[in-house]
PDB file of N, CA and C in Angstrom:
ATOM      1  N   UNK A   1     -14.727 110.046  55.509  1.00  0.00           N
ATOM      2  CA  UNK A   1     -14.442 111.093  54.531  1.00  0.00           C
ATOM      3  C   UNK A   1     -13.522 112.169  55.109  1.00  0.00           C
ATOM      4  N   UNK A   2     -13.305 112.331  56.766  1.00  0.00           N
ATOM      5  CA  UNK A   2     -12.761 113.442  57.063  1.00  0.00           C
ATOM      6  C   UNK A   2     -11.333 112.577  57.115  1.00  0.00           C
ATOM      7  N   UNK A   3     -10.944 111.863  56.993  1.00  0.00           N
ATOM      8  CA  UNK A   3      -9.663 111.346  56.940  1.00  0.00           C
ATOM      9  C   UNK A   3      -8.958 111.946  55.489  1.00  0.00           C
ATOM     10  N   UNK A   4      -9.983 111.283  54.594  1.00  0.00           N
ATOM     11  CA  UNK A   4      -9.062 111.368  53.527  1.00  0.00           C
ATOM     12  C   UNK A   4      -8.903 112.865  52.550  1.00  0.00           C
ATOM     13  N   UNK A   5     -10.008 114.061  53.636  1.00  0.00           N
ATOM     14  CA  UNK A   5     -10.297 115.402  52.908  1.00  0.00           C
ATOM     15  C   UNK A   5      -8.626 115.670  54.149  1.00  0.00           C
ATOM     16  N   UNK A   6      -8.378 115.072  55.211  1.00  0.00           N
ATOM     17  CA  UNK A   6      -7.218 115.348  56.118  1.00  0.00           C
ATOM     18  C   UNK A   6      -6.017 115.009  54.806  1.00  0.00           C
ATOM     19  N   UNK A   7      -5.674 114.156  54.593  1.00  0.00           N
ATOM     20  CA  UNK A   7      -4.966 113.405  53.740  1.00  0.00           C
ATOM     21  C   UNK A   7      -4.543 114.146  52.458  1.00  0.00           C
ATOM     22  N   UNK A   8      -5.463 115.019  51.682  1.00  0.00           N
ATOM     23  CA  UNK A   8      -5.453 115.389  50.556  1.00  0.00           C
ATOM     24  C   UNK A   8      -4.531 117.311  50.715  1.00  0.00           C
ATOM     25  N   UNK A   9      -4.659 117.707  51.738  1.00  0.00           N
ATOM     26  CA  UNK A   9      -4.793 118.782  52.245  1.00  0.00           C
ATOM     27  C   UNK A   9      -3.047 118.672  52.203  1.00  0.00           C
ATOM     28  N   UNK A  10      -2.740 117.657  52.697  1.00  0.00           N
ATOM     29  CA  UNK A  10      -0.587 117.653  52.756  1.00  0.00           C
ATOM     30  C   UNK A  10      -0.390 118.056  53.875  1.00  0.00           C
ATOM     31  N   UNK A  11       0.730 117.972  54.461  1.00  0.00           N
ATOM     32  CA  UNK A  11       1.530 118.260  55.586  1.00  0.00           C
ATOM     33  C   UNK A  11       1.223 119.881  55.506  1.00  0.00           C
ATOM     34  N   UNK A  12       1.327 120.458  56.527  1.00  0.00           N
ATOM     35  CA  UNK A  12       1.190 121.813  56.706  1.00  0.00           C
ATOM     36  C   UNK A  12       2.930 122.324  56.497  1.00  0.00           C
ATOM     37  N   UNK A  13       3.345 123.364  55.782  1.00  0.00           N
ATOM     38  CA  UNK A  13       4.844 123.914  55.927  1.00  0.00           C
ATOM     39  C   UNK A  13       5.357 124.065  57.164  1.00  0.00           C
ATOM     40  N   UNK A  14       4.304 124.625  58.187  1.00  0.00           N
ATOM     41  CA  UNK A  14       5.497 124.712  59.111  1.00  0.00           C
ATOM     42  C   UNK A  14       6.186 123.420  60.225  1.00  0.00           C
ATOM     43  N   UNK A  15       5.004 122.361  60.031  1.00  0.00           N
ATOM     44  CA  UNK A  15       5.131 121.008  60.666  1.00  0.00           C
ATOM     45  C   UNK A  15       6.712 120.613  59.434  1.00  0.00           C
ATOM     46  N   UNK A  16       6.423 120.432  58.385  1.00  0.00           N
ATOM     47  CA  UNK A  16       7.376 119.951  57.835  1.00  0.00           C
ATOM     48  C   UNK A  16       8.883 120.769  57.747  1.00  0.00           C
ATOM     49  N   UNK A  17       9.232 122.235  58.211  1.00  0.00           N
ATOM     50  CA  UNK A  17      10.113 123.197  58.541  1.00  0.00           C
ATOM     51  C   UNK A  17      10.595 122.880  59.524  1.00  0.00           C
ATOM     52  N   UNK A  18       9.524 122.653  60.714  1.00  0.00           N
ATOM     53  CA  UNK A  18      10.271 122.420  62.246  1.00  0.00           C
ATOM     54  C   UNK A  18      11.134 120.816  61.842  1.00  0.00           C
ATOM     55  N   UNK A  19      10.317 120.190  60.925  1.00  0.00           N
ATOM     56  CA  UNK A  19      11.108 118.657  60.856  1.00  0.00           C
ATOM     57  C   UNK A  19      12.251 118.279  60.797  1.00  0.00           C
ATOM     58  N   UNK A  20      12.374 119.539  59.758  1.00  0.00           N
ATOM     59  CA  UNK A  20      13.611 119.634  58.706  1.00  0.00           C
ATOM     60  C   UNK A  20      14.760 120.047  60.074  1.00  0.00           C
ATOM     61  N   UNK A  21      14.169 121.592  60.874  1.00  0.00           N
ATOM     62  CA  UNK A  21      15.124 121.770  61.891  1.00  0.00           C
ATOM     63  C   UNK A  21      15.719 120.821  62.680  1.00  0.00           C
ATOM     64  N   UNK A  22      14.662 120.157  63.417  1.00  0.00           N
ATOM     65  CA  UNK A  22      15.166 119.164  64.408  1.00  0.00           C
ATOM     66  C   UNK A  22      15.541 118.016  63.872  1.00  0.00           C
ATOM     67  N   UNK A  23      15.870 117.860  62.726  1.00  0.00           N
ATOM     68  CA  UNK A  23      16.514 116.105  62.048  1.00  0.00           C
ATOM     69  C   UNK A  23      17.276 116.955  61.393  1.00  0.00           C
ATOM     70  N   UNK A  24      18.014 118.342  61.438  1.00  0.00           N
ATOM     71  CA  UNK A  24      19.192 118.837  60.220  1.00  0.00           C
ATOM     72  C   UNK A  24      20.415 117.860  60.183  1.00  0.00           C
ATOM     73  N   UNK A  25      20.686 117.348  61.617  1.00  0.00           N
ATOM     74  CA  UNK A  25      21.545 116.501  61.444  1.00  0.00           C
ATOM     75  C   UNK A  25      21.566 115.042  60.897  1.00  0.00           C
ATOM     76  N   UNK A  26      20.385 114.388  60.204  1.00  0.00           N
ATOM     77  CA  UNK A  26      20.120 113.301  59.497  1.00  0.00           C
ATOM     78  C   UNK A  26      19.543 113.902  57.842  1.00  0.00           C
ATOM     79  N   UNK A  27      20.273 114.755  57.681  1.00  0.00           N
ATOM     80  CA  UNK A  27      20.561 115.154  56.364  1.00  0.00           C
ATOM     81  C   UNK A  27      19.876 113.844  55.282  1.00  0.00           C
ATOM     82  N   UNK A  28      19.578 113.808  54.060  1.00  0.00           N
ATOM     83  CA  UNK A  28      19.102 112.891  53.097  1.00  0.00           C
ATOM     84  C   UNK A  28      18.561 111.792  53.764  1.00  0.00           C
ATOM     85  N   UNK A  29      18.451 111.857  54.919  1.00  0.00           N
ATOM     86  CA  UNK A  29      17.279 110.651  55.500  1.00  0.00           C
ATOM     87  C   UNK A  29      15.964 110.734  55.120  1.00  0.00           C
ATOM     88  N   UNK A  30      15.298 109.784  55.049  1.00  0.00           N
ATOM     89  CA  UNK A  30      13.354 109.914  54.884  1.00  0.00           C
ATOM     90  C   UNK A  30      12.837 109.603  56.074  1.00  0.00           C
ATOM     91  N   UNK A  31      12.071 110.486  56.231  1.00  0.00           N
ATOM     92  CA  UNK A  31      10.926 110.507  57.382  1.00  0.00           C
ATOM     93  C   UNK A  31       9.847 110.072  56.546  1.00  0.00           C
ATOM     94  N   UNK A  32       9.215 109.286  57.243  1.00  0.00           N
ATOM     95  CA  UNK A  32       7.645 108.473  56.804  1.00  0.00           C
ATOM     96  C   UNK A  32       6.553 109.192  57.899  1.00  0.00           C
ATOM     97  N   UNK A  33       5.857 110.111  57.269  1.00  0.00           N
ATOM     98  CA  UNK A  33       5.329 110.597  58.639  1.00  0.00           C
ATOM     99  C   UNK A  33       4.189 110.238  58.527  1.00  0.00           C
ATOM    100  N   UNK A  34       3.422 109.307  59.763  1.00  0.00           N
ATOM    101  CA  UNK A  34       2.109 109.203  59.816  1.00  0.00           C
ATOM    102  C   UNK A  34       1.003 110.227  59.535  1.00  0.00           C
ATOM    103  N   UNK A  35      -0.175 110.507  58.774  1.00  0.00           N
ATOM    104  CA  UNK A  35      -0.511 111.189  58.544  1.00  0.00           C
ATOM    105  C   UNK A  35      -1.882 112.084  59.067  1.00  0.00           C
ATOM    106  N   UNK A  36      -2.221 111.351  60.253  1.00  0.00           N
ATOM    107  CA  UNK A  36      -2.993 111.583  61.785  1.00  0.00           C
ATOM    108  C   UNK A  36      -2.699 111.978  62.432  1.00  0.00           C
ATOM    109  N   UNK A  37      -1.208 111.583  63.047  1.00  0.00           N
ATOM    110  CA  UNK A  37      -0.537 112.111  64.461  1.00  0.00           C
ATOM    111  C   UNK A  37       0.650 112.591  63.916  1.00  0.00           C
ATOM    112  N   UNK A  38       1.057 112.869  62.826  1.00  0.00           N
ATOM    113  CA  UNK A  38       2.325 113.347  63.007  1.00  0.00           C
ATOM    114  C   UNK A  38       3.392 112.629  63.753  1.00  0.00           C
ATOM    115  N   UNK A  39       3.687 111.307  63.718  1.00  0.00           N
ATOM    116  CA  UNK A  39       4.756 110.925  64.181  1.00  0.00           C
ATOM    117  C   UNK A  39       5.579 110.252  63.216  1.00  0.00           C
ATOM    118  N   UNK A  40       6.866 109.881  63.039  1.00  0.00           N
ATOM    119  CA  UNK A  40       6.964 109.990  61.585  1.00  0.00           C
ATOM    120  C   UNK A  40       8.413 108.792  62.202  1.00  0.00           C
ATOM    121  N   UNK A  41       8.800 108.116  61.107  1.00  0.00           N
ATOM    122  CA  UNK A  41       9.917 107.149  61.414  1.00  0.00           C
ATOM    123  C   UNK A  41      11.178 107.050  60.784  1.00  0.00           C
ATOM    124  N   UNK A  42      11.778 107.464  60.951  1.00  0.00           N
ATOM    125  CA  UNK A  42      13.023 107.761  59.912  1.00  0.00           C
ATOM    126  C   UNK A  42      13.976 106.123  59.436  1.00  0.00           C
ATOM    127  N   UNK A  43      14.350 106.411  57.757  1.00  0.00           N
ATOM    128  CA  UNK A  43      15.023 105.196  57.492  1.00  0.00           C
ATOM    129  C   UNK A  43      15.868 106.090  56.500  1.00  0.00           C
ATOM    130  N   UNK A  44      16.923 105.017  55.946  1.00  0.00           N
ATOM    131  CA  UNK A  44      18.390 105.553  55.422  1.00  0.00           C
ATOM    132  C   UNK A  44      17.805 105.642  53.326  1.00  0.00           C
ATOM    133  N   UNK A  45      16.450 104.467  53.398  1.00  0.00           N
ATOM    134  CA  UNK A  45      16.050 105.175  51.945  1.00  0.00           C
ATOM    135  C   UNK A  45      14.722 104.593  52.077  1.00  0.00           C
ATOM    136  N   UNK A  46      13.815 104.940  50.730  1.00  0.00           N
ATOM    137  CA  UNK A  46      12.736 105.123  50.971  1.00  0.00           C
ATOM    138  C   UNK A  46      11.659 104.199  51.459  1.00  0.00           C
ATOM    139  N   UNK A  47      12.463 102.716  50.598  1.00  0.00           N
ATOM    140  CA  UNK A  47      11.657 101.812  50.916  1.00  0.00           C
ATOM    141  C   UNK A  47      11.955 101.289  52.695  1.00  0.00           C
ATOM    142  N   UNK A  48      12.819 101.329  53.490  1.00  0.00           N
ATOM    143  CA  UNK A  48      13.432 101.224  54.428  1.00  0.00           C
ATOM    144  C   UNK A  48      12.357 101.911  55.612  1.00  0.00           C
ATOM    145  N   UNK A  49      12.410 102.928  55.343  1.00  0.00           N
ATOM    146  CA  UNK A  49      11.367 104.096  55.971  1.00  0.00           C
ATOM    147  C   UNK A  49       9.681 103.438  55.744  1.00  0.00           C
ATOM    148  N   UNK A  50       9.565 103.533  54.664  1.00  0.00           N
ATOM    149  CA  UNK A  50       8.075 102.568  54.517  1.00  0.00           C
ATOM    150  C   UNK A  50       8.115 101.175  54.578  1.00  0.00           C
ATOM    151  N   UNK A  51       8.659 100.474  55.354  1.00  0.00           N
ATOM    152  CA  UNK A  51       8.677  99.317  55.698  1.00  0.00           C
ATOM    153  C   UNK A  51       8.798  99.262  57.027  1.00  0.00           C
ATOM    154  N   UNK A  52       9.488  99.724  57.690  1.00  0.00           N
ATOM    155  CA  UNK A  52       9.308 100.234  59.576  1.00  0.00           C
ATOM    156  C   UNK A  52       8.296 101.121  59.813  1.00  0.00           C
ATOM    157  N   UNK A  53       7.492 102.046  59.231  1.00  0.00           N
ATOM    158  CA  UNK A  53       6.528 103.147  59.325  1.00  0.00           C
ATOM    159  C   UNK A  53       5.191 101.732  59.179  1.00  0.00           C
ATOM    160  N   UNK A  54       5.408 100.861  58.021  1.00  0.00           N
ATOM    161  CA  UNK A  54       4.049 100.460  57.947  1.00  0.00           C
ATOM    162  C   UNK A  54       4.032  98.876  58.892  1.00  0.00           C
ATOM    163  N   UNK A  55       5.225  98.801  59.916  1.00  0.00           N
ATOM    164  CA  UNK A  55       5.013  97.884  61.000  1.00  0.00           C
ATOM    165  C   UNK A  55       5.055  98.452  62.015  1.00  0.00           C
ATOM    166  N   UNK A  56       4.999  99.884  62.548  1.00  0.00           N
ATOM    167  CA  UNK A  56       4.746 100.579  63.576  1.00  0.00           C
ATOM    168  C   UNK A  56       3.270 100.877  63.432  1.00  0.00           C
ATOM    169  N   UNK A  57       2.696 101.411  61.874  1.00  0.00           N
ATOM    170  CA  UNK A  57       1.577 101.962  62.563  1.00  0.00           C
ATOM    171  C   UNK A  57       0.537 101.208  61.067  1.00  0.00           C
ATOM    172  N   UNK A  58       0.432 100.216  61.361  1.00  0.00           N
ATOM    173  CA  UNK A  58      -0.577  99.312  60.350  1.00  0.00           C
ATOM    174  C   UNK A  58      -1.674  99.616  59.869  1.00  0.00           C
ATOM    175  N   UNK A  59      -1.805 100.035  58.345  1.00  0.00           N
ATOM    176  CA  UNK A  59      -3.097  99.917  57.707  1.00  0.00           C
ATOM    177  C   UNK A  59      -3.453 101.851  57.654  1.00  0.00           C
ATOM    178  N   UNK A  60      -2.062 102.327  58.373  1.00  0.00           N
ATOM    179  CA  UNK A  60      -2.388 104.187  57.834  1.00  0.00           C
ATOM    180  C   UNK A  60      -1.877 104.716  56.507  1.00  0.00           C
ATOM    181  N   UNK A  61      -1.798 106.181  56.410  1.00  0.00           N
ATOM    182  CA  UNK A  61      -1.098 106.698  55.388  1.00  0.00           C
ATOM    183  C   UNK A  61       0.228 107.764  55.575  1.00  0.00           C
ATOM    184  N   UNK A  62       1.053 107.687  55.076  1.00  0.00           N
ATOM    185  CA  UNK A  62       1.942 108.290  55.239  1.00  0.00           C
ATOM    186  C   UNK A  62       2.592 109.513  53.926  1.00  0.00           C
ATOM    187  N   UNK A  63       3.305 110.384  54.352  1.00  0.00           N
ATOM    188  CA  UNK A  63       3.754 111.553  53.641  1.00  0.00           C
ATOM    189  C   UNK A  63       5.260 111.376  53.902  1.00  0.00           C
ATOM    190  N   UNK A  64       5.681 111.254  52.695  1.00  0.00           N
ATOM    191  CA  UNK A  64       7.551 110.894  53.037  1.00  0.00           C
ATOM    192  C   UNK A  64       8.635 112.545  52.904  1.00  0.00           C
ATOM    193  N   UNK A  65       8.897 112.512  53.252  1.00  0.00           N
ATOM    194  CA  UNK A  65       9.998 113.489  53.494  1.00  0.00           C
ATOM    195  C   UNK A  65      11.286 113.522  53.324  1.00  0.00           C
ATOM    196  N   UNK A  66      12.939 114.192  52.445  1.00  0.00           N
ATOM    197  CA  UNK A  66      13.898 113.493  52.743  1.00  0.00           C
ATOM    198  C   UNK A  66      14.288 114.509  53.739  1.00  0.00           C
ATOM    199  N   UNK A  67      14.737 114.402  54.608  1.00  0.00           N
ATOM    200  CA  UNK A  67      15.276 115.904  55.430  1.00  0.00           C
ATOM    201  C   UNK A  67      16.323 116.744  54.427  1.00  0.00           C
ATOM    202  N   UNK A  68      16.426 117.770  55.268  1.00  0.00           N
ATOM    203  CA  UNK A  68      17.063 118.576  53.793  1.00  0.00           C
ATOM    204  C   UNK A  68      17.117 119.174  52.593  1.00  0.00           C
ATOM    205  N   UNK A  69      15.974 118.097  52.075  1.00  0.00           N
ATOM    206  CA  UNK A  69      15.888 118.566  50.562  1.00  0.00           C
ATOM    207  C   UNK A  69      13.965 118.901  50.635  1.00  0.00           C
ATOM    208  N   UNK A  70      13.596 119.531  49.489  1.00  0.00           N
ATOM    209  CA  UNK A  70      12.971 119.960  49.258  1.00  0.00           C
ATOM    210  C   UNK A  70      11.866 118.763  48.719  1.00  0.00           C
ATOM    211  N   UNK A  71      12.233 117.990  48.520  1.00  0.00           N
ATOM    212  CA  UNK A  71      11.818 116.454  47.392  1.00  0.00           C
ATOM    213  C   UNK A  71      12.393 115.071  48.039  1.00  0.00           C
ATOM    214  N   UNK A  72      11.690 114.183  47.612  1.00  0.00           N
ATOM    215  CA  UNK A  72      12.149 112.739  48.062  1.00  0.00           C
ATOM    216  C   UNK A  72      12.640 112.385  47.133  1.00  0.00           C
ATOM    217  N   UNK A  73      12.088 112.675  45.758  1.00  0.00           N
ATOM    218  CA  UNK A  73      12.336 111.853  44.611  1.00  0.00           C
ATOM    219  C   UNK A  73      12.673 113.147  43.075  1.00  0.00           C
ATOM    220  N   UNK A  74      13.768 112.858  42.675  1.00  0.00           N
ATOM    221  CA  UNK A  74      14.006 113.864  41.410  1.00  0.00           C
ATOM    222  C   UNK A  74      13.960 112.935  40.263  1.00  0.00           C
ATOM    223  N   UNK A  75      13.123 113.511  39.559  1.00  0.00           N
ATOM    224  CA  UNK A  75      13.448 112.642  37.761  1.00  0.00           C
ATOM    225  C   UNK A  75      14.303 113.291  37.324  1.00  0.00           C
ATOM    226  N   UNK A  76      15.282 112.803  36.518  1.00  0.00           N
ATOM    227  CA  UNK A  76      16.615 114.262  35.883  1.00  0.00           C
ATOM    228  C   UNK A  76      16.552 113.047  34.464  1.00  0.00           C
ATOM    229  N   UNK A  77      16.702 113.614  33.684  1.00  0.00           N
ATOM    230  CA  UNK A  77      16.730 113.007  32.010  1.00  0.00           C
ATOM    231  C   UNK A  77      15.628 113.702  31.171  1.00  0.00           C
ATOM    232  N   UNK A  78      15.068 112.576  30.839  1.00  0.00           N
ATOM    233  CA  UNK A  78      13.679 112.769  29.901  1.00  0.00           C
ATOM    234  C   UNK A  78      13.452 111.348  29.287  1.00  0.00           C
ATOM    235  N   UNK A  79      12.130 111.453  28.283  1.00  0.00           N
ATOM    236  CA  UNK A  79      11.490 110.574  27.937  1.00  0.00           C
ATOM    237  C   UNK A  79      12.417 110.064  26.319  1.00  0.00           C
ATOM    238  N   UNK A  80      12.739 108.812  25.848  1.00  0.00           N
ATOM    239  CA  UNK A  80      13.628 109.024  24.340  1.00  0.00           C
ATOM    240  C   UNK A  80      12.326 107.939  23.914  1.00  0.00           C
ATOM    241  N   UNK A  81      12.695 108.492  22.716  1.00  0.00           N
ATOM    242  CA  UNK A  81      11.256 106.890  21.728  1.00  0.00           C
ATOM    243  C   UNK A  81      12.417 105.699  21.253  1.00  0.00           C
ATOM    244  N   UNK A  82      12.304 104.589  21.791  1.00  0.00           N
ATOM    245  CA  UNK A  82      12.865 103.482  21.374  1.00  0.00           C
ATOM    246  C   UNK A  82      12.405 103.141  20.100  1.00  0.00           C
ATOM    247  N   UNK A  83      13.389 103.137  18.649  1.00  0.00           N
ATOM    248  CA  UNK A  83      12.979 102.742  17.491  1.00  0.00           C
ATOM    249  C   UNK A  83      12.746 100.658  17.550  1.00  0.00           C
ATOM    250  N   UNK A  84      11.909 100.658  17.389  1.00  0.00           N
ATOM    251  CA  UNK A  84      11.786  98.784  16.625  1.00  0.00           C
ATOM    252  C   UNK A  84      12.901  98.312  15.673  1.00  0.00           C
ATOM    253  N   UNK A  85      13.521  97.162  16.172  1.00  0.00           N
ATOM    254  CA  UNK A  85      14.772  96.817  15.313  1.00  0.00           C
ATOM    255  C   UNK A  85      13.788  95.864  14.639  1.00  0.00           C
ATOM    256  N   UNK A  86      12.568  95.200  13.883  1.00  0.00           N
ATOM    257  CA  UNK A  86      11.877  94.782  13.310  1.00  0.00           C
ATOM    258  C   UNK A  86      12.388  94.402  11.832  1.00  0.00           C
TER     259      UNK A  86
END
């Protein structure tokens, strides 16, 4: 249970600030960061990153990161209702 009350809690800001500092130069990269030790694996997109993160450290959880940005993932549009051509 103390794993997953660890888990629920999120990266702390300033762990994820210093991240951002020391990877400024891998700009829009994702960090997959293990979510125990803080060690984290960087890939060029998301699935890339969670596919080397989950053969380095098997069967954990991870918190993704893009460096740089604030977000990994933006929705930009919206929802439209598809009419039935029926």
């Amino acid at each position: 249970m103390k794993k997953k009350a660890k888990f629920l809690r999120g990266p702390l800001p300033e762990f994820v600030s210093r991240l951002h500092s020391e990877l400024s130069s891998k700009e829009g990269c994702i960090a997959a960061v293990e979510s125990e030790s803080g060690e984290y694996i960087l890939g060029q997109t998301l699935l890339e990153a969670a596919h080397e993160a989950r053969k380095a450290f098997p069967g954990k959880v991870f918190y993704f990161i893009r460096i740089g940005y604030p977000y990994v993932h933006r929705q930009i549009g919206g929802l439209r209702k598809i009419e039935n051509e029926d």
